[in-house]
N, C-alpha and C. Protein backbone atom coordinates (compact mmCIF):
# COMPACT_ATOMS: atom_id res chain seq x y z
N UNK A 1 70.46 194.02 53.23
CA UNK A 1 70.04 194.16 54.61
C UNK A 1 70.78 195.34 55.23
N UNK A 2 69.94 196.32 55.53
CA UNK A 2 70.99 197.36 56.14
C UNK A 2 70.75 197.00 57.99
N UNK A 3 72.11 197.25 58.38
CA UNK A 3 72.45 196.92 59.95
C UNK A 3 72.19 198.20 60.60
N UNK A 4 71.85 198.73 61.75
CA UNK A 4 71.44 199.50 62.60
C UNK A 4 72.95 199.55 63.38
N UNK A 5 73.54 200.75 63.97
CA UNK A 5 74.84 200.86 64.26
C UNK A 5 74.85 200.11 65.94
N UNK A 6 73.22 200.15 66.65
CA UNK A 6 73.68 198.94 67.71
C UNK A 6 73.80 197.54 67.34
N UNK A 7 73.36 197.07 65.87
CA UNK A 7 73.29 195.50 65.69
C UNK A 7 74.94 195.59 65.39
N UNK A 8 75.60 196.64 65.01
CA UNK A 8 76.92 196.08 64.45
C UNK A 8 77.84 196.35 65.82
N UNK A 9 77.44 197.19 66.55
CA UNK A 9 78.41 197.19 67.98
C UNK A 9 78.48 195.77 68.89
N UNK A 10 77.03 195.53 68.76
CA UNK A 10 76.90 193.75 69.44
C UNK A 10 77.61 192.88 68.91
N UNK A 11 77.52 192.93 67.49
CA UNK A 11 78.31 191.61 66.60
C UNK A 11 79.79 191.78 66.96
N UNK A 12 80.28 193.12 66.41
CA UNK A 12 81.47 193.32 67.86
C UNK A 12 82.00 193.12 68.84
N UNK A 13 81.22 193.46 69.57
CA UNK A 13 81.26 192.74 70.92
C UNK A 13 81.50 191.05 71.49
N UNK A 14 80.63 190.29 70.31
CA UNK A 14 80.28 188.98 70.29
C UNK A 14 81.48 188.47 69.55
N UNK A 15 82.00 188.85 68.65
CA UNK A 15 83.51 189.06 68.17
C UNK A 15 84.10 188.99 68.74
N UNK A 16 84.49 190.15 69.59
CA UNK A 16 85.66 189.98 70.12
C UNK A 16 85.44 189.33 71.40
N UNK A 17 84.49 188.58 72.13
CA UNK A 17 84.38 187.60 73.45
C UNK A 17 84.89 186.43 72.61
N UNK A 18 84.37 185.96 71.62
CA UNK A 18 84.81 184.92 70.97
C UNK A 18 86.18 184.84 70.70
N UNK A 19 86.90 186.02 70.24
CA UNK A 19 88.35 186.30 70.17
C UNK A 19 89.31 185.89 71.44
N UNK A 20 88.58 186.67 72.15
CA UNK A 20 88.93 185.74 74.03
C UNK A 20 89.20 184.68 74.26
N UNK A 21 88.54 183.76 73.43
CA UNK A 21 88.75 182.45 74.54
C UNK A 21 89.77 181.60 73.67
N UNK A 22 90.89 182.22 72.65
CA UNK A 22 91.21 181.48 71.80
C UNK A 22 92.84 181.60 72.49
N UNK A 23 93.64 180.21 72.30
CA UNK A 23 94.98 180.31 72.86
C UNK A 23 94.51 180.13 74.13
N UNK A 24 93.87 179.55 74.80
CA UNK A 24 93.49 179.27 76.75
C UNK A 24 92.97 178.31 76.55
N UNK A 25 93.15 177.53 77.78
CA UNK A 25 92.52 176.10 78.62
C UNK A 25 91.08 176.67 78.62
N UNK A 26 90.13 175.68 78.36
CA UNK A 26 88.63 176.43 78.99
C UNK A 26 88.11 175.24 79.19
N UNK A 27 87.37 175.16 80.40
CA UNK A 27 86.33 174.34 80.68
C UNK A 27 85.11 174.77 80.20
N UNK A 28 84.56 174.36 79.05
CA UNK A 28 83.65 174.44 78.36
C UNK A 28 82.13 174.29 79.10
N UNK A 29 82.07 173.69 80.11
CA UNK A 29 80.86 173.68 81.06
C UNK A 29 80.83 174.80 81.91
N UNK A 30 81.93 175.92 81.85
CA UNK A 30 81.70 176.74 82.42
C UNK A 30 81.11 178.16 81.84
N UNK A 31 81.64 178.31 80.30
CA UNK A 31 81.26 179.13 79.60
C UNK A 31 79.42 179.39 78.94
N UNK A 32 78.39 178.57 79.58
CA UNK A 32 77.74 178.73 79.65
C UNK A 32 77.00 178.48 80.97
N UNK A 33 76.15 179.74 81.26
CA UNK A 33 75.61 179.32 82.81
C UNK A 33 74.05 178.66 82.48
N UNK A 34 73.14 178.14 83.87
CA UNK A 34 72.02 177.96 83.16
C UNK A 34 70.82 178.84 83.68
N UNK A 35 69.99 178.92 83.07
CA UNK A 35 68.69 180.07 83.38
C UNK A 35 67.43 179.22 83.50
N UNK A 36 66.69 180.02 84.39
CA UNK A 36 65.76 179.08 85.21
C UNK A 36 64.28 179.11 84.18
N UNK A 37 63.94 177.88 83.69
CA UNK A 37 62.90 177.88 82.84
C UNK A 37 63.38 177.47 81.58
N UNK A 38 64.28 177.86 80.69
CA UNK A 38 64.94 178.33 79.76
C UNK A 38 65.93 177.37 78.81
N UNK A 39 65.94 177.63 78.11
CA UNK A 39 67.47 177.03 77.64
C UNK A 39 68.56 178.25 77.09
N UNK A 40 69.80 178.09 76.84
CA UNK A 40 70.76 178.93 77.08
C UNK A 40 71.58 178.64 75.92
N UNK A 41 72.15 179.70 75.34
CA UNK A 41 73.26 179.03 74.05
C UNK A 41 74.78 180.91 74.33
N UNK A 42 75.87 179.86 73.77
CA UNK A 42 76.67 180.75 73.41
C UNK A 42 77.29 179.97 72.54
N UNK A 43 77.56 180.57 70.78
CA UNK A 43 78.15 180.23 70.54
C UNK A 43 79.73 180.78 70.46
N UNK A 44 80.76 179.95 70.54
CA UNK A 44 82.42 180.04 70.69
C UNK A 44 83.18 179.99 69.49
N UNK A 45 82.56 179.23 68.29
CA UNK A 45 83.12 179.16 66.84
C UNK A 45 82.04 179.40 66.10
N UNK A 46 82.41 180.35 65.13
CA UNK A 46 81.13 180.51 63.90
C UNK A 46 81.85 180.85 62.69
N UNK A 47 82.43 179.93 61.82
CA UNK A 47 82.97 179.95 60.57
C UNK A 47 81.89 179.70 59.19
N UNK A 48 82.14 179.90 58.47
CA UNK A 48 81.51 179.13 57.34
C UNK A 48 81.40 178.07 57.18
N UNK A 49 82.70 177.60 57.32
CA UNK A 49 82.90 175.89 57.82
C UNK A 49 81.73 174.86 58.61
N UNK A 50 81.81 175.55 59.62
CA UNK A 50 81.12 175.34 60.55
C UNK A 50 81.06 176.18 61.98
N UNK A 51 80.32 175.61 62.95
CA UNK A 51 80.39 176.24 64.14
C UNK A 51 80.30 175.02 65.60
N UNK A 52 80.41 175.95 66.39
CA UNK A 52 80.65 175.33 68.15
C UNK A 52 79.44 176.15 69.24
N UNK A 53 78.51 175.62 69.10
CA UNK A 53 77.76 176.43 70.26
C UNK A 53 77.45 175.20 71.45
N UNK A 54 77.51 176.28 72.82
CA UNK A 54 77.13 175.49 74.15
C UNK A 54 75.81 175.69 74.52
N UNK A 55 75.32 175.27 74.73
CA UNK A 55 73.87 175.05 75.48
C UNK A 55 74.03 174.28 77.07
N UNK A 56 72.57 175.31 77.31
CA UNK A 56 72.64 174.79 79.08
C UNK A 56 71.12 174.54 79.00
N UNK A 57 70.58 173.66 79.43
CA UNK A 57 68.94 173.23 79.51
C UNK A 57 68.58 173.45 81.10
N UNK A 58 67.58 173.92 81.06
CA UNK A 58 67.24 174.04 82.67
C UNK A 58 66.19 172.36 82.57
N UNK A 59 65.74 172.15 83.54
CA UNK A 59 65.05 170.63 83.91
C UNK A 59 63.85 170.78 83.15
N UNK A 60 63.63 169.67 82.31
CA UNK A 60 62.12 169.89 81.59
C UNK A 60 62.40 170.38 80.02
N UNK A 61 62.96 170.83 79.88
CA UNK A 61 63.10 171.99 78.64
C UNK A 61 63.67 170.91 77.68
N UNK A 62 64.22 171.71 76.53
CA UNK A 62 64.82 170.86 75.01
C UNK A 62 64.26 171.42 73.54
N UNK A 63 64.80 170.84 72.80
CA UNK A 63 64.47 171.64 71.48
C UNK A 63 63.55 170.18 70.97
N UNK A 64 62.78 170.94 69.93
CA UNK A 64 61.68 170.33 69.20
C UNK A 64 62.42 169.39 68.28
N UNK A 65 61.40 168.42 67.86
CA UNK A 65 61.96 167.82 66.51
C UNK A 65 62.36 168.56 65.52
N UNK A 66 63.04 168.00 64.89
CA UNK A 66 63.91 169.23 63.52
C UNK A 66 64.92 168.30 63.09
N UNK A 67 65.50 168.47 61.53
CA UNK A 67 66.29 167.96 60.87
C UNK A 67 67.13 169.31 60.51
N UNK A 68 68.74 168.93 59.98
CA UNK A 68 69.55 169.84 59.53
C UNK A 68 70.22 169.21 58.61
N UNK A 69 70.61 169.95 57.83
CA UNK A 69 71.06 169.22 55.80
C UNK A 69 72.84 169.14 56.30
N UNK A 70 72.84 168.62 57.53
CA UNK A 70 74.70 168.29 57.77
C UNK A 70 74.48 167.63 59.16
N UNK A 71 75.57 166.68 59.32
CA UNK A 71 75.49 166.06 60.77
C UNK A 71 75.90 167.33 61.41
N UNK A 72 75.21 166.53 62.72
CA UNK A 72 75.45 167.33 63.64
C UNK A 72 76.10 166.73 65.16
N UNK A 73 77.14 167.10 65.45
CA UNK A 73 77.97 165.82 66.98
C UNK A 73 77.05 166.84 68.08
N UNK A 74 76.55 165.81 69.29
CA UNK A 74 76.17 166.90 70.67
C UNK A 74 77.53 166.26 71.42
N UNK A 75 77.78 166.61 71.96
CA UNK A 75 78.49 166.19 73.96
C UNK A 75 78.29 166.43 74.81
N UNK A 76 77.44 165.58 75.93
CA UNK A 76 76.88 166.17 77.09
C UNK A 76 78.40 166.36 78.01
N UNK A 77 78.18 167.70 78.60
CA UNK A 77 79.10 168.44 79.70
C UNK A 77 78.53 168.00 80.54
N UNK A 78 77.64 168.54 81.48
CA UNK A 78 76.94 167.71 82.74
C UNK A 78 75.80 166.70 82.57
N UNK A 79 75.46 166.72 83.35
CA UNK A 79 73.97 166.11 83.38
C UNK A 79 73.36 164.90 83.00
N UNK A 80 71.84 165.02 82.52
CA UNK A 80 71.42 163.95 81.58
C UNK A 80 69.86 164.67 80.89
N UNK A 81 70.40 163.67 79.57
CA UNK A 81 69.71 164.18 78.68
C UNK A 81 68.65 162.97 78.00
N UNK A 82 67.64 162.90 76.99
CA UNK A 82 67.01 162.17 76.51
C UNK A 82 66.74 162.98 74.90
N UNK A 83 67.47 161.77 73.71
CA UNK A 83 67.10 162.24 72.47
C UNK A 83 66.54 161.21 71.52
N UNK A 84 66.03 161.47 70.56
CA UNK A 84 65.61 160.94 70.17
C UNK A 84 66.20 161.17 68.61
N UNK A 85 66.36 160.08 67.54
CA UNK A 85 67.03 160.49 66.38
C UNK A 85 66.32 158.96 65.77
N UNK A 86 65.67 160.07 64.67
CA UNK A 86 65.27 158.88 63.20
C UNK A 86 63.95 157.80 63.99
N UNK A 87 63.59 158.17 65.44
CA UNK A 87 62.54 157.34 65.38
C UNK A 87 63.15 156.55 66.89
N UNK A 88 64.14 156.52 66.98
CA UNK A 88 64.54 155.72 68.19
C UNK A 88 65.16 156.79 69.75
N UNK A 89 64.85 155.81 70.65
CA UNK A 89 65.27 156.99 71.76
C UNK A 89 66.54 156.47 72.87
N UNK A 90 66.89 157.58 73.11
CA UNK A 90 68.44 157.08 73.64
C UNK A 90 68.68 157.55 75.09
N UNK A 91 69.01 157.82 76.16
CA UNK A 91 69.85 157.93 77.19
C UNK A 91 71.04 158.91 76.97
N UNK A 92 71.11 159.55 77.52
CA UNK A 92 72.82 160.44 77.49
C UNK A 92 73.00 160.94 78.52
N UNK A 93 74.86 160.96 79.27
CA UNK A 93 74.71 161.65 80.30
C UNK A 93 76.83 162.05 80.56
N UNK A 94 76.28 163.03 81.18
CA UNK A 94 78.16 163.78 81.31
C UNK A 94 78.56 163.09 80.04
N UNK A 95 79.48 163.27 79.12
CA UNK A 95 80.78 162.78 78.32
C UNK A 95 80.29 161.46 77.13
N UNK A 96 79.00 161.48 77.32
CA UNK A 96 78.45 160.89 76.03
C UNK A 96 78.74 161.79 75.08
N UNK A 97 79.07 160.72 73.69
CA UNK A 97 78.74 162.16 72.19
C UNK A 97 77.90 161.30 71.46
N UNK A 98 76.75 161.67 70.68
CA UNK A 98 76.26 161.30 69.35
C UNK A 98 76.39 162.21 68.29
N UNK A 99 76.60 160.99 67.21
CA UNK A 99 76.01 162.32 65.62
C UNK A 99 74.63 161.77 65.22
N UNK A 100 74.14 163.11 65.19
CA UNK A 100 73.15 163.07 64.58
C UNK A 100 73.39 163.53 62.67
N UNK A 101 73.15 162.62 62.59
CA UNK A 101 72.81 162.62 61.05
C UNK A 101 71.97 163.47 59.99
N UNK A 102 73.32 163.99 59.21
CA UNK A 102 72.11 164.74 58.00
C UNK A 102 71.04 164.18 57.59
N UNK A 103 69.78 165.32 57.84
CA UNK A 103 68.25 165.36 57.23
C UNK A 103 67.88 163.81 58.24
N UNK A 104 68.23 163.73 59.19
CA UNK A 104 67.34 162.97 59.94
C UNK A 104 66.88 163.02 61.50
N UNK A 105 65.01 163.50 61.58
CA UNK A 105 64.75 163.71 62.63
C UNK A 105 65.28 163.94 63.74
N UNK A 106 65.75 164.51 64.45
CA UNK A 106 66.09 164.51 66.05
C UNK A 106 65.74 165.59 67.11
N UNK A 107 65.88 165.35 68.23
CA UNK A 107 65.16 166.29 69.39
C UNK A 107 65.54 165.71 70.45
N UNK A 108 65.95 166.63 71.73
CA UNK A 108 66.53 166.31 72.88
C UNK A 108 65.63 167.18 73.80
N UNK A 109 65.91 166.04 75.25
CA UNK A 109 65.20 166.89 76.38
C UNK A 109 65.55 166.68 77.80
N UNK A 110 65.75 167.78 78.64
CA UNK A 110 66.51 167.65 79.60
C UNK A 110 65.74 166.48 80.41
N UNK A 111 66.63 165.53 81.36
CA UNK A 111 65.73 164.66 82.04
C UNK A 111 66.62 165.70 83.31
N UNK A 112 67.59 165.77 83.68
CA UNK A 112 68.47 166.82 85.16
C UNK A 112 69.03 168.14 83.96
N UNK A 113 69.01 169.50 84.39
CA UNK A 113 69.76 170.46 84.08
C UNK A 113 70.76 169.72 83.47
N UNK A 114 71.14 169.93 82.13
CA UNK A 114 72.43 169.61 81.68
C UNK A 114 72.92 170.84 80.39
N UNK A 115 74.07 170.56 80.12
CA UNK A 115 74.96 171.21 79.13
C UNK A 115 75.57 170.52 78.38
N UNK A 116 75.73 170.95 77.12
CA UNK A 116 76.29 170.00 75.65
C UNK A 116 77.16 171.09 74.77
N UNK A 117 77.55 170.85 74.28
CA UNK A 117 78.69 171.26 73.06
C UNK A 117 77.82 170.79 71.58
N UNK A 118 77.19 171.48 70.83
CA UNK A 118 76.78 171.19 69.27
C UNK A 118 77.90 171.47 68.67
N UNK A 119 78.40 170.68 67.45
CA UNK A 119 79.49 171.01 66.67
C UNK A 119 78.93 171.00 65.10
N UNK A 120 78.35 171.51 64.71
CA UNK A 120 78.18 171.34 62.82
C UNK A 120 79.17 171.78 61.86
N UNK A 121 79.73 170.86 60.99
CA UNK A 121 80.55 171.02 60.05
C UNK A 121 79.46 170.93 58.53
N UNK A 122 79.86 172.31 58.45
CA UNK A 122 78.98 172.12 56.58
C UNK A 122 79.77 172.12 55.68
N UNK A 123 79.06 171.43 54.57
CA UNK A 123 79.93 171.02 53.71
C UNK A 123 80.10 172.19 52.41
């Protein structure tokens, strides 16, 4: 894959913001804002290991059904949310966490503007 010298200045860039927030207090509901219509992501950790991305849902919005070959933890930061995992549907709101489970169905949807923390650890 050859990189274009603006795709590697961004990754840079995205680098070193991520480099930023390491060694500091952060309120994690703040590091993502929300956009009107939309949903919103930054991610804060991206290892091989795994990663840490925030999401902000504007009202209405959410991601589709989909499975991923590793659990996956959410934590709602504000709001409230509605997901659904393996067939059953749940409630979530501020300071709830679920795992969602490797290779099994799930999908969330804003019921108020909210924000979550995804954490995936691969194996």
């Amino acid at each position: 894959m050859e990189y274009k010298p603006e795709t590697i200045a961004k990754t840079e860039r995205t680098d070193k913001k991520r480099e930023e927030l390491k060694g500091k207090v952060l309120s994690l509901k703040d590091l993502v804002d929300y956009q009107e219509g939309t949903v919103a992501s930054r991610m804060i950790i991206n290892r091989k290991a795994g990663s840490i991305t925030l999401f902000s849902f504007d009202e209405n919005e959410g991601l589709s059904e989909h499975t991923a070959p590793y659990d996956a933890t959410v934590t709602i930061l504000e709001g409230e949310c509605e997901v659904w995992v393996a067939g059953q549907t749940l409630q979530m709101k501020s300071g709830d966490t679920i795992i969602f489970p490797a290779n099994a169905p799930h999908a969330l949807s804003a019921i108020t503007r909210f924000k979550m923390t995804l954490t995936m650890i691969r194996e």
